[in-house]
N, C-alpha and C. Protein backbone atom coordinates (compact mmCIF):
# COMPACT_ATOMS: atom_id res chain seq x y z
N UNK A 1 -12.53 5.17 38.69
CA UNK A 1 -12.78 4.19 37.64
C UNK A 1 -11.89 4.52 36.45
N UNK A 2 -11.38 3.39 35.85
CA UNK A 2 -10.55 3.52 34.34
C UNK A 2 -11.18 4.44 33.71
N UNK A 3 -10.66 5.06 32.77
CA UNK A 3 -11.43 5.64 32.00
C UNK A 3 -11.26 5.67 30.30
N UNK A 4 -11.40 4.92 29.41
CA UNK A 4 -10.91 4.67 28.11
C UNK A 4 -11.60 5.03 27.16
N UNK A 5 -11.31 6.04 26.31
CA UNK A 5 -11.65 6.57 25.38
C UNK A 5 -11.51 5.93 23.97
N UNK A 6 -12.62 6.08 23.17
CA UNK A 6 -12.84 5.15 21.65
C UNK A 6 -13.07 6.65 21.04
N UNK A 7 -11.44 6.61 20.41
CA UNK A 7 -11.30 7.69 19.43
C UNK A 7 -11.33 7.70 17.79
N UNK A 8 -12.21 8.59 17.39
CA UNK A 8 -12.69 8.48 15.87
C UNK A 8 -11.42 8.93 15.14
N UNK A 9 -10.95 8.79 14.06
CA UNK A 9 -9.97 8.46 12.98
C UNK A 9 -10.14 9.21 11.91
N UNK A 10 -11.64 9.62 11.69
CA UNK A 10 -11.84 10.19 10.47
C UNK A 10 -12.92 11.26 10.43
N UNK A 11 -13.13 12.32 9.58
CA UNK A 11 -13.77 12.99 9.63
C UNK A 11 -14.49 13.72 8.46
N UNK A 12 -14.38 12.13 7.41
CA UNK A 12 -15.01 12.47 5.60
C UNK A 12 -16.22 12.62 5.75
N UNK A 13 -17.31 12.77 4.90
CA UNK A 13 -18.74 12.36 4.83
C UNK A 13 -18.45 11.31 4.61
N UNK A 14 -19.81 10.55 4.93
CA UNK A 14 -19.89 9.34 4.63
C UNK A 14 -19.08 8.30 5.06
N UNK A 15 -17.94 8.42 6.14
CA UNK A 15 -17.00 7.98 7.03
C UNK A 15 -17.97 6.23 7.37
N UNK A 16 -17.18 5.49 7.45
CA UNK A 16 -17.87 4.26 8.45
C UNK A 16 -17.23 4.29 9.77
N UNK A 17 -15.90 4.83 9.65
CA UNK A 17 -15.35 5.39 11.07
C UNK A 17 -15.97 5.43 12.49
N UNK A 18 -16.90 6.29 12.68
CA UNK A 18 -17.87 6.39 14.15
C UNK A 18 -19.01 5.13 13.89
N UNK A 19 -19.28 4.29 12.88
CA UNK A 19 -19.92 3.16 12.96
C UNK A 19 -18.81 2.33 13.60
N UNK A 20 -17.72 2.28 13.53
CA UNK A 20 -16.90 0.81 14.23
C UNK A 20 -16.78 0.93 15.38
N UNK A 21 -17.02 2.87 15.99
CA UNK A 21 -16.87 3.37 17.00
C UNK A 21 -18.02 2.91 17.88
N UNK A 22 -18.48 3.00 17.12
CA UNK A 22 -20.29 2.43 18.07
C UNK A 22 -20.14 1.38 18.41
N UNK A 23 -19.59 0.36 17.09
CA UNK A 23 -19.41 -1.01 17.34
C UNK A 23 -18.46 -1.55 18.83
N UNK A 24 -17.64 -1.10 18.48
CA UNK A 24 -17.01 -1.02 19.95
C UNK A 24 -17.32 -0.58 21.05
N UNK A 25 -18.12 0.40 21.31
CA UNK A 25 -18.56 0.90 22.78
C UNK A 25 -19.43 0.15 22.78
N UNK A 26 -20.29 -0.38 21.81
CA UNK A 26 -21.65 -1.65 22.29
C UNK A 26 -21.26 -2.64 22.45
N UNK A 27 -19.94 -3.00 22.54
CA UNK A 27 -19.07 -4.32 23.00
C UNK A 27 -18.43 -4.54 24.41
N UNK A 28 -17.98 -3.07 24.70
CA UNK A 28 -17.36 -2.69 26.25
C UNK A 28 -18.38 -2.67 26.84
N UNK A 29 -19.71 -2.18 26.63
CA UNK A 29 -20.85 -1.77 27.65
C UNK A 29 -20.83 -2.98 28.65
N UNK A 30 -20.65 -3.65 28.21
CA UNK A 30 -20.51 -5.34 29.27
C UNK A 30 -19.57 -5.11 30.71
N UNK A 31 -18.14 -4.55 29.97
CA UNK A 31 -17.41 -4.75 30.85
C UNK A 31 -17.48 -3.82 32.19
N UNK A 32 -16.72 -4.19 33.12
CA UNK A 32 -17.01 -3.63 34.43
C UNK A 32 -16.04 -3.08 35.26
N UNK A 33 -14.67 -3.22 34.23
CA UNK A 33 -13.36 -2.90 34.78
C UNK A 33 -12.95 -1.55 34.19
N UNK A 34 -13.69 -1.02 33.25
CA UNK A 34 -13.15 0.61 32.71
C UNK A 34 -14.71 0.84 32.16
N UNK A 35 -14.68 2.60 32.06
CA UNK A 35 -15.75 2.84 31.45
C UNK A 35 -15.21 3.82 29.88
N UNK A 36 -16.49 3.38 29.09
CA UNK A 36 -15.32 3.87 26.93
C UNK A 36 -16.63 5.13 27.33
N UNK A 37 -15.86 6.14 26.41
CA UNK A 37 -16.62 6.67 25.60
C UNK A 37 -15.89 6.97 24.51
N UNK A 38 -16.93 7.57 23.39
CA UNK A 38 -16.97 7.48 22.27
C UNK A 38 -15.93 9.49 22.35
N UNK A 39 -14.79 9.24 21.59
CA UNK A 39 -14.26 10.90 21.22
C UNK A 39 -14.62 10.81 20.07
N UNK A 40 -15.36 11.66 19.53
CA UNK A 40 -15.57 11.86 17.90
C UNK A 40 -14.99 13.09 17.53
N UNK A 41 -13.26 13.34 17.03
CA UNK A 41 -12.61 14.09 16.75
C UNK A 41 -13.29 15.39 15.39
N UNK A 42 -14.45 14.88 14.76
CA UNK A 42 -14.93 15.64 13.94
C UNK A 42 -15.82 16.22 14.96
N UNK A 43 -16.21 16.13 15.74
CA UNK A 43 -17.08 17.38 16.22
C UNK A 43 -15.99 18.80 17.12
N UNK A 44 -15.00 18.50 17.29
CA UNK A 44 -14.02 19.70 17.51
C UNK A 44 -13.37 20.32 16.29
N UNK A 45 -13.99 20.26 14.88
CA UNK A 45 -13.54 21.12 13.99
C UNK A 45 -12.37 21.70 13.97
N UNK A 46 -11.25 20.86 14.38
CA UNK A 46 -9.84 21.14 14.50
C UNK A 46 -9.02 21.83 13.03
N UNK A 47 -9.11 22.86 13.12
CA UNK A 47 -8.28 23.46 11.74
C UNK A 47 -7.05 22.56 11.59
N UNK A 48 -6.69 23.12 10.46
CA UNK A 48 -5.17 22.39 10.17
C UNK A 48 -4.41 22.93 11.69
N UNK A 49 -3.27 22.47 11.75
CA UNK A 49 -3.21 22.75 13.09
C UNK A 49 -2.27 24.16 12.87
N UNK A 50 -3.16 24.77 14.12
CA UNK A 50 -3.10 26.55 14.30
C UNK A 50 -2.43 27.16 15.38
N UNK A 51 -1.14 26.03 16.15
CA UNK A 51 -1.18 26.38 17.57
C UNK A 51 0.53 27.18 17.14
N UNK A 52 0.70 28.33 17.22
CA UNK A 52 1.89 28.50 17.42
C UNK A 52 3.21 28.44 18.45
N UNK A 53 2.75 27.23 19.16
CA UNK A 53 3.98 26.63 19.96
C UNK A 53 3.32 25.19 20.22
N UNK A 54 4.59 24.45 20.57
CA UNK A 54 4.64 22.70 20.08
C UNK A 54 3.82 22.49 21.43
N UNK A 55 3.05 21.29 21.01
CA UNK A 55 2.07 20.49 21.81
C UNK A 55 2.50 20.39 23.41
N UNK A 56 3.84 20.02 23.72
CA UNK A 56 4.71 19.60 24.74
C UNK A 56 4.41 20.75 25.81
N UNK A 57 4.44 21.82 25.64
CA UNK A 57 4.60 23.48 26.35
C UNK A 57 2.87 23.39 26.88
N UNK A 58 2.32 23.18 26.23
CA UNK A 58 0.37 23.52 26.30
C UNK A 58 0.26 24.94 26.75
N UNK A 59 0.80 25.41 26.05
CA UNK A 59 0.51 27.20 25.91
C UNK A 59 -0.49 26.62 24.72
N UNK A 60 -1.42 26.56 24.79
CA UNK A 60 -2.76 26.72 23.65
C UNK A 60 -3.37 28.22 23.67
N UNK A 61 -3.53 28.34 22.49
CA UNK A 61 -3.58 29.78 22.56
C UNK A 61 -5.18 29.55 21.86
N UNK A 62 -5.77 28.85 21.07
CA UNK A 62 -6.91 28.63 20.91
C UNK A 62 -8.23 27.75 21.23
N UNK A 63 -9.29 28.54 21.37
CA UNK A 63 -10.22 27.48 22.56
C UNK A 63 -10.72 26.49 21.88
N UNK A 64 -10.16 26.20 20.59
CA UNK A 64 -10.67 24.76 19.87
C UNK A 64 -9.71 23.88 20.43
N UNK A 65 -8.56 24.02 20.51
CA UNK A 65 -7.40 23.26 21.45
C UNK A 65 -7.30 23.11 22.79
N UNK A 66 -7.99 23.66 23.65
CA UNK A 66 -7.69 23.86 25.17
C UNK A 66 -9.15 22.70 25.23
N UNK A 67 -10.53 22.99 24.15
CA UNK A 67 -11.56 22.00 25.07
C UNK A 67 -10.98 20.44 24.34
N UNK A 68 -10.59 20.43 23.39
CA UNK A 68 -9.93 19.07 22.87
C UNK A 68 -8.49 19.05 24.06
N UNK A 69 -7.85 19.23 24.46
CA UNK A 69 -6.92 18.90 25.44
C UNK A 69 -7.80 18.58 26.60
N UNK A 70 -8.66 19.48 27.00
CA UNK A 70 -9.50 18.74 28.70
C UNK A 70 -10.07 17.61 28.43
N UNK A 71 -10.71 17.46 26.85
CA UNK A 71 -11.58 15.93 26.82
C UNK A 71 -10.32 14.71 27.14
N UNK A 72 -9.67 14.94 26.26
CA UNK A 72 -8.52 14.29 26.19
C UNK A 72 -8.05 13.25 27.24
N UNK A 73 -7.14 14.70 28.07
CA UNK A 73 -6.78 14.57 29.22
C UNK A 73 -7.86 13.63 30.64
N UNK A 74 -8.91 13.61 30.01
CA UNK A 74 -10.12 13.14 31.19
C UNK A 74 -9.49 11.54 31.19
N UNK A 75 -8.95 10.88 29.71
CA UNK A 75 -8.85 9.62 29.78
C UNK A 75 -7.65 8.84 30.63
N UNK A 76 -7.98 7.85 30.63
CA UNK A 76 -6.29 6.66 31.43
C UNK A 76 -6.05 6.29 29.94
N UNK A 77 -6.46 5.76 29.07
CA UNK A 77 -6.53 5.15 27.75
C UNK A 77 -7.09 5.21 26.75
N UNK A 78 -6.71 4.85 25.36
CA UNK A 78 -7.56 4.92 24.21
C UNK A 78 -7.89 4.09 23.32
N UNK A 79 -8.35 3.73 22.93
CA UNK A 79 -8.89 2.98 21.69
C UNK A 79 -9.01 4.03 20.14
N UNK A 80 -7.88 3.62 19.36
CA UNK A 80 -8.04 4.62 17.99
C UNK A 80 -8.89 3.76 17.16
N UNK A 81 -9.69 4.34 16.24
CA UNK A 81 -10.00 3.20 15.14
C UNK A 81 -9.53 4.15 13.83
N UNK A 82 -9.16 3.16 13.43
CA UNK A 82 -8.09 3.76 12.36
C UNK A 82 -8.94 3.40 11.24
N UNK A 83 -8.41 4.35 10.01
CA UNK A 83 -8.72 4.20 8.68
C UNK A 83 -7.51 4.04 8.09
N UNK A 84 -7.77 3.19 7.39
CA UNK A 84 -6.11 3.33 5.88
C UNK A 84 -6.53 4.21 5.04
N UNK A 85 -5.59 5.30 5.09
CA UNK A 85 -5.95 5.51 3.52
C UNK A 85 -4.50 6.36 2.84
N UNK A 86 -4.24 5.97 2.18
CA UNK A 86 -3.17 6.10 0.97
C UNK A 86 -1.78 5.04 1.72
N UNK A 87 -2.44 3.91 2.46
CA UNK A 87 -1.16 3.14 3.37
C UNK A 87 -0.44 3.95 4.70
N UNK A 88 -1.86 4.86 4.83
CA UNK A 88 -1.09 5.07 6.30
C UNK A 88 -2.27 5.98 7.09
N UNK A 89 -2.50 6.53 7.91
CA UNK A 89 -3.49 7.08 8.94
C UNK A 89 -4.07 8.53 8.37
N UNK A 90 -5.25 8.60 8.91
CA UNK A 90 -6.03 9.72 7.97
C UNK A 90 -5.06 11.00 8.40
N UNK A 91 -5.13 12.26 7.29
CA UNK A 91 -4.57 13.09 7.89
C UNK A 91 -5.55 13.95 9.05
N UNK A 92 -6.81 13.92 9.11
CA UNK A 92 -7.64 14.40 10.16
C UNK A 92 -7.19 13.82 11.86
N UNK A 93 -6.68 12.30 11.46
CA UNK A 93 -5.80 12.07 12.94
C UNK A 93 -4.75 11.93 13.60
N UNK A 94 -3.47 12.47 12.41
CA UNK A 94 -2.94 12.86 12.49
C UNK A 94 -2.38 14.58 13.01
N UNK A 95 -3.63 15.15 12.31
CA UNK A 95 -3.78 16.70 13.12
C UNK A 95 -4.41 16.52 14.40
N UNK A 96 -5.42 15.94 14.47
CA UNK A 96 -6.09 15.54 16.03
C UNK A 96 -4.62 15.65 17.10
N UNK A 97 -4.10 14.38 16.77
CA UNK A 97 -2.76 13.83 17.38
C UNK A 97 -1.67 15.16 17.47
N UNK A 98 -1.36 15.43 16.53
CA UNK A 98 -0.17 16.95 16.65
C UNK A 98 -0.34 17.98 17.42
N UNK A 99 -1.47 18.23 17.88
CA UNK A 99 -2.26 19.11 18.83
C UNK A 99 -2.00 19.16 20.19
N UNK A 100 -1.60 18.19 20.19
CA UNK A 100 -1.80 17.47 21.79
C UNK A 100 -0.22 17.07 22.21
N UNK A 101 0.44 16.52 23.78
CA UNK A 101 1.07 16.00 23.68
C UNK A 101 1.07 15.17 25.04
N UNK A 102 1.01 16.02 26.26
CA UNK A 102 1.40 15.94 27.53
C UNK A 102 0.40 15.23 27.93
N UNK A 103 -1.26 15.35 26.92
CA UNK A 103 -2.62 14.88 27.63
C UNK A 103 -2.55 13.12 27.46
N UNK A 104 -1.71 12.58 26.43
CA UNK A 104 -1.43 11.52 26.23
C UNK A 104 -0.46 10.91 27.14
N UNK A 105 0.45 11.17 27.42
CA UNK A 105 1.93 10.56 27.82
C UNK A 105 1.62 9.36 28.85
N UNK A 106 1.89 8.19 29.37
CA UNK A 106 1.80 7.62 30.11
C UNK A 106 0.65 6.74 30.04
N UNK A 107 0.07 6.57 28.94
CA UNK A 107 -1.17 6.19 28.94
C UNK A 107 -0.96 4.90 27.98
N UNK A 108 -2.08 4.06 27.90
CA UNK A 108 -2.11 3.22 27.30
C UNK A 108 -2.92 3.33 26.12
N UNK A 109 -2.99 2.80 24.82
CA UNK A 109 -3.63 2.77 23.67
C UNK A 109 -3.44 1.52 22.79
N UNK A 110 -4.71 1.38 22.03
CA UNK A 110 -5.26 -0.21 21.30
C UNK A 110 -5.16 0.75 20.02
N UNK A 111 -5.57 0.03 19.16
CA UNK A 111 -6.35 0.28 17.60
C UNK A 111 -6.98 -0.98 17.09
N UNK A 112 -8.26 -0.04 16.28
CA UNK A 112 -9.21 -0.93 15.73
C UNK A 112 -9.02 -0.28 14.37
N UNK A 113 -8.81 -1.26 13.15
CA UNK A 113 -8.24 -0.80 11.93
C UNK A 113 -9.02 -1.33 11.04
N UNK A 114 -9.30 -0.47 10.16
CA UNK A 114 -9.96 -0.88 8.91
C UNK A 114 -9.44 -0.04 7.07
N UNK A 115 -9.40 -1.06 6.02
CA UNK A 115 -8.90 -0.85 5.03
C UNK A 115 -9.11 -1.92 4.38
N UNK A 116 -7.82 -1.39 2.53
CA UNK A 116 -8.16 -2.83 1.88
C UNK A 116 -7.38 -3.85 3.09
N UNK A 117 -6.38 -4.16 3.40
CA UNK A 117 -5.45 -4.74 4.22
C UNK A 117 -5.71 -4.90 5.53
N UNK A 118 -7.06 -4.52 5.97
CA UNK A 118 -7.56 -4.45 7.38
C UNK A 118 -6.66 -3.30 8.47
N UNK A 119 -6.49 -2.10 7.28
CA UNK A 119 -5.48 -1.24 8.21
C UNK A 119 -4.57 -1.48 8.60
N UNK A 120 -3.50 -2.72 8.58
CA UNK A 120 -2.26 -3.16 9.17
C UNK A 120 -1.52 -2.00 8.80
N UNK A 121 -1.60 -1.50 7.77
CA UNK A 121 -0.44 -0.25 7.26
C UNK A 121 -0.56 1.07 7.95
N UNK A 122 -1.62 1.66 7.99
CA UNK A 122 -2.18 2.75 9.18
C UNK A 122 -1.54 2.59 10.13
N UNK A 123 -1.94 0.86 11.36
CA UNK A 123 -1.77 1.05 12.62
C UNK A 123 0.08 0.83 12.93
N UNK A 124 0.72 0.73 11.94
CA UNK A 124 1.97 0.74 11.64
C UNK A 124 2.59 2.04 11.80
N UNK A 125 2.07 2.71 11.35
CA UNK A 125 2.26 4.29 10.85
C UNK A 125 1.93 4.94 12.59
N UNK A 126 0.81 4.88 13.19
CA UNK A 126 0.62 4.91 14.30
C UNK A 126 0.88 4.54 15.50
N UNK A 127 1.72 3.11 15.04
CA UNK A 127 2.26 2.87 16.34
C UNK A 127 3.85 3.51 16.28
N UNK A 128 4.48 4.24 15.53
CA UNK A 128 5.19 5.20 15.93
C UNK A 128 4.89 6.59 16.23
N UNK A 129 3.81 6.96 15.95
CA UNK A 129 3.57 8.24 16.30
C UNK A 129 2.71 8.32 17.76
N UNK A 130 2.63 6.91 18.24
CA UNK A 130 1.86 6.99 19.40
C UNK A 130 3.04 6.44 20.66
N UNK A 131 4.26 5.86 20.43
CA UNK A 131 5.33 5.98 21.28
C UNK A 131 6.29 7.43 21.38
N UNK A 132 6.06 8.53 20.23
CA UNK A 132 6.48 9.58 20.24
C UNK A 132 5.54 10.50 21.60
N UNK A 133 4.36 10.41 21.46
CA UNK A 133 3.82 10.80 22.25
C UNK A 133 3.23 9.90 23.84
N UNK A 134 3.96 8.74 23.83
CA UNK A 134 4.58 7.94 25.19
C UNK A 134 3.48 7.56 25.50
N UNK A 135 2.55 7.10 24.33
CA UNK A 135 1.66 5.89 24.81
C UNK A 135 2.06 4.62 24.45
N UNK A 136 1.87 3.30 25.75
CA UNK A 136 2.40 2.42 25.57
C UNK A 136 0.88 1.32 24.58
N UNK A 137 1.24 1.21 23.66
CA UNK A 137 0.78 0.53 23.06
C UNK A 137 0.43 -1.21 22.84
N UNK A 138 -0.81 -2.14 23.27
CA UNK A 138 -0.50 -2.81 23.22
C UNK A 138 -0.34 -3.94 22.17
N UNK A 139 -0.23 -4.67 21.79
CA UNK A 139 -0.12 -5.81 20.71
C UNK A 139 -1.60 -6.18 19.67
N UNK A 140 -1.92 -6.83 20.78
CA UNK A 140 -3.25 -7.38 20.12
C UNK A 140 -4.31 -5.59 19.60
N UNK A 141 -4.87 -6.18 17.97
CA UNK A 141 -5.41 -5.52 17.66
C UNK A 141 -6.69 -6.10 16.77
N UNK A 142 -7.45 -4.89 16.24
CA UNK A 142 -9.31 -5.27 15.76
C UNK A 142 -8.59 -5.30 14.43
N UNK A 143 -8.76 -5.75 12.82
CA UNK A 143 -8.57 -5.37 11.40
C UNK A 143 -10.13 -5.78 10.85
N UNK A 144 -10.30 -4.93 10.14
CA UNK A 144 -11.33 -5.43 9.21
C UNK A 144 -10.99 -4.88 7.98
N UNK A 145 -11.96 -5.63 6.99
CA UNK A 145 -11.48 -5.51 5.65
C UNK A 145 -12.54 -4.38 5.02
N UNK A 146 -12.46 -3.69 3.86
CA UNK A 146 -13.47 -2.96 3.81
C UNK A 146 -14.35 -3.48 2.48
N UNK A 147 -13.51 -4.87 2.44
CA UNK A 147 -13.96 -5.65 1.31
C UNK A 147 -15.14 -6.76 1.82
N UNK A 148 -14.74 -7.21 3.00
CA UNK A 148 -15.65 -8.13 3.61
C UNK A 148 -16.45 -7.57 4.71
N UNK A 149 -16.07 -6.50 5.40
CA UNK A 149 -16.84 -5.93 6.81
C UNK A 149 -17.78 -4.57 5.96
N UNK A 150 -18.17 -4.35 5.01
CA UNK A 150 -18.15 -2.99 4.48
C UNK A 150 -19.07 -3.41 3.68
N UNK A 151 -20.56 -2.96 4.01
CA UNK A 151 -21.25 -3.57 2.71
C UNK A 151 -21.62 -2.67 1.94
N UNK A 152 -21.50 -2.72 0.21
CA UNK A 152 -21.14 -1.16 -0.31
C UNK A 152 -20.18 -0.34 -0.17
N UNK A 153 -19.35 -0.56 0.49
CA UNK A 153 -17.89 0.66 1.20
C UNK A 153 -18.91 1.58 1.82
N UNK A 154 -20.29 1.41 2.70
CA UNK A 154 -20.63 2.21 3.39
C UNK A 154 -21.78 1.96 4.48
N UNK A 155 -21.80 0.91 4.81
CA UNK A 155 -22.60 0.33 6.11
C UNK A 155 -21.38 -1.05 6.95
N UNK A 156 -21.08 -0.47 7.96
CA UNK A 156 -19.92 -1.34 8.63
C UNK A 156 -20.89 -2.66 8.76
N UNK A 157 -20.67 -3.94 8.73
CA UNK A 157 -21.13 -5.23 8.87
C UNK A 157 -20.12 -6.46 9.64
N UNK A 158 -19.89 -6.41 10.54
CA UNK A 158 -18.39 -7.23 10.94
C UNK A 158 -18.78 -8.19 11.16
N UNK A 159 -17.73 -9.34 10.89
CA UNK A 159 -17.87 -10.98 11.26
C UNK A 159 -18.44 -10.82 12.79
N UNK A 160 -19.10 -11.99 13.39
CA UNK A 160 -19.48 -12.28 14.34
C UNK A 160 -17.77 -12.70 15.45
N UNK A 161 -17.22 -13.04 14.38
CA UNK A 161 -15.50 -13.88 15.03
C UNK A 161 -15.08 -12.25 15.59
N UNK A 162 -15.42 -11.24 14.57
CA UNK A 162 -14.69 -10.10 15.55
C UNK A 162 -14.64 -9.59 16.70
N UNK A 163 -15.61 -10.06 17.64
CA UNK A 163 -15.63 -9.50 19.37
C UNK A 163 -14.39 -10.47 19.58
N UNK A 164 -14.49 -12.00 19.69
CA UNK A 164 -13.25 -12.54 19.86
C UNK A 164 -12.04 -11.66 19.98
N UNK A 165 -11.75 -10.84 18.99
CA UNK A 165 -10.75 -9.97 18.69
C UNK A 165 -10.17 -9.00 19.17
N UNK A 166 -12.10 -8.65 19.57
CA UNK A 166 -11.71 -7.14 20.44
C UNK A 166 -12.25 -7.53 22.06
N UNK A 167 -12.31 -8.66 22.17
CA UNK A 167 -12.09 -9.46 23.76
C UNK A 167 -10.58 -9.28 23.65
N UNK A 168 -9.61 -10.10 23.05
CA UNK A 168 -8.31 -10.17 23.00
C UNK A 168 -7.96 -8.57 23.63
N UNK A 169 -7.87 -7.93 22.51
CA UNK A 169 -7.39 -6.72 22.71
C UNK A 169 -7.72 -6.06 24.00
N UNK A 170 -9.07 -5.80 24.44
CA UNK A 170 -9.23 -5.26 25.70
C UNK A 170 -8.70 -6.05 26.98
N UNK A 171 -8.85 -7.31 26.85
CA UNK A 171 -8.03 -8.06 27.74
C UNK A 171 -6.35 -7.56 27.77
N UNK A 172 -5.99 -6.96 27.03
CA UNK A 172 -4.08 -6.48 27.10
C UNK A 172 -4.76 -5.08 27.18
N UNK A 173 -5.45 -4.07 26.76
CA UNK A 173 -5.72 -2.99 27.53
C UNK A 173 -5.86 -2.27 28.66
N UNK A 174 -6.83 -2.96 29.24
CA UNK A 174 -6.97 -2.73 30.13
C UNK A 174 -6.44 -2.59 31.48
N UNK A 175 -5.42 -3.82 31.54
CA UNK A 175 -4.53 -3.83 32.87
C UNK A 175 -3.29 -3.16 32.10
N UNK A 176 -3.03 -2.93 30.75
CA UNK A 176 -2.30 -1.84 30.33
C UNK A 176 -2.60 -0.57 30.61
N UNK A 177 -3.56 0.13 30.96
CA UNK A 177 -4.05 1.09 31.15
C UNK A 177 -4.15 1.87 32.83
N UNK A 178 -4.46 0.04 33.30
CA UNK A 178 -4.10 0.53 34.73
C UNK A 178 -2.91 0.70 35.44
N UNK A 179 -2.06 -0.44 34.43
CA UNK A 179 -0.31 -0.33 34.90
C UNK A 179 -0.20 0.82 34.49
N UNK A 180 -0.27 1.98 33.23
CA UNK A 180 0.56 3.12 33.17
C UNK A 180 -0.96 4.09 34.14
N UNK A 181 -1.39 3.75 34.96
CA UNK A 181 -1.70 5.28 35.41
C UNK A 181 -0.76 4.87 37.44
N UNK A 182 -0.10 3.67 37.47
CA UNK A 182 0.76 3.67 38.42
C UNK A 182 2.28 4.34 37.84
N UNK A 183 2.28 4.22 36.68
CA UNK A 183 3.53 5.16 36.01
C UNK A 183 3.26 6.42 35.94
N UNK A 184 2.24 7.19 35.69
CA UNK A 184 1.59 8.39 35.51
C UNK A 184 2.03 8.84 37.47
N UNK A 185 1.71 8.30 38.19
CA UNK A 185 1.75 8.62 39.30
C UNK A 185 3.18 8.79 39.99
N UNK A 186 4.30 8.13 39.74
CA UNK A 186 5.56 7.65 39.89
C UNK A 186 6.30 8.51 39.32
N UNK A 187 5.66 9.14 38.21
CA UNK A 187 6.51 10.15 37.58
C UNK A 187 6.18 11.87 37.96
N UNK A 188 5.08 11.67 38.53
CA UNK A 188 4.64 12.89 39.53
C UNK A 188 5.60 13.05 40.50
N UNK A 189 5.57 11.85 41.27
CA UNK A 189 6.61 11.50 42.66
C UNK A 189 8.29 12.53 42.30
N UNK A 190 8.62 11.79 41.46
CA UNK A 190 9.55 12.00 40.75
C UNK A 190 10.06 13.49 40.46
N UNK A 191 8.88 14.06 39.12
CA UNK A 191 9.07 15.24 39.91
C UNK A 191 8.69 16.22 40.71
N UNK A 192 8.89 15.88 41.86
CA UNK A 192 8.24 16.47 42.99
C UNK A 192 9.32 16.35 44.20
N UNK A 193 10.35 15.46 43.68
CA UNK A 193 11.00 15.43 44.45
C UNK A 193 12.66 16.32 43.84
């Protein structure tokens, strides 16, 4: 079975972050073609990053990095939900992301974005740092505002129009996800031969 991971973005107090996360896995529960779970990158207490050799090698030398690489690695795909903040991606997932390299490659990934701007600037910022690490990314994406989805800037509230959105999106996911794990496989072939 697919396997697609809904990865958390942030790791402040008081985050609405793992609320959009929820929001989304109580939206997939329907579907029947992949199964989500929820990665909540704040419960691996990832130091600034501590690995003294680059992600690519996976010589991890620490066991906060080796069980965040196996979760990882379990997925075909991901779902980020992004935060804006200062016009571009939290630095908590950005270290998440630097950690890692090889557990990603070949895989497919969405984003669900939220900010003043509905995160367009974040998932901008991310969709180059997520072809560096050779996930194919697809088009359609979630935005919310934190002006209209955000009641208080701290209980997520989303339009009803937003599943629409994140129908779209999982609809280009998903068979994105299954096309790169026939690339994932091809490139085994490859080298092996």
């Amino acid at each position: 079975m697919t396997k697609i991971a809904i990865v958390t973005g942030s790791t402040r107090p008081g985050r609405i972050n793992d609320q959009v996360a929820k929001w989304v896995l109580e939206h997939t529960l329907p579907r029947a073609e992949a199964e989500f779970e929820i990665v909540d990158i704040a419960d691996y207490e990832l130091p600034l990053l501590d690995e003294p050799f680059p992600a690519g090698y996976q010589k991890y030398q620490n066991n906060h990095t080796k069980v965040f690489s196996s979760k990882i690695a379990e997925f075909d795909g991901y779902i980020f939900i992004v935060a804006e903040y200062n016009h571009s991606v939290t630095g908590a997932l950005k270290n998440a992301l630097d950690y890692l390299n090889v557990e990603f490659n070949n895989k497919a990934a969405s984003f669900v974005s939220y900010g003043s701007k509905g995160g367009a600037r974040a998932v901008e910022h991310l969709r180059g740092i997520a072809s560096e690490l050779q996930l194919a990314h697809v088009r359609n994406q979630v935005m919310f505002s934190i002006f209209s989805d955000v009641e208080n800037f701290e209980i997520f509230k989303p339009a009803e129009t937003s599943t629409s959105a994140l129908d779209a999106m999982l609809d280009q996911l998903i068979p994105w996800t299954r096309a790169m794990e026939y690339v994932r496989n091809q490139a085994l072939v490859v080298r092996a031969s």
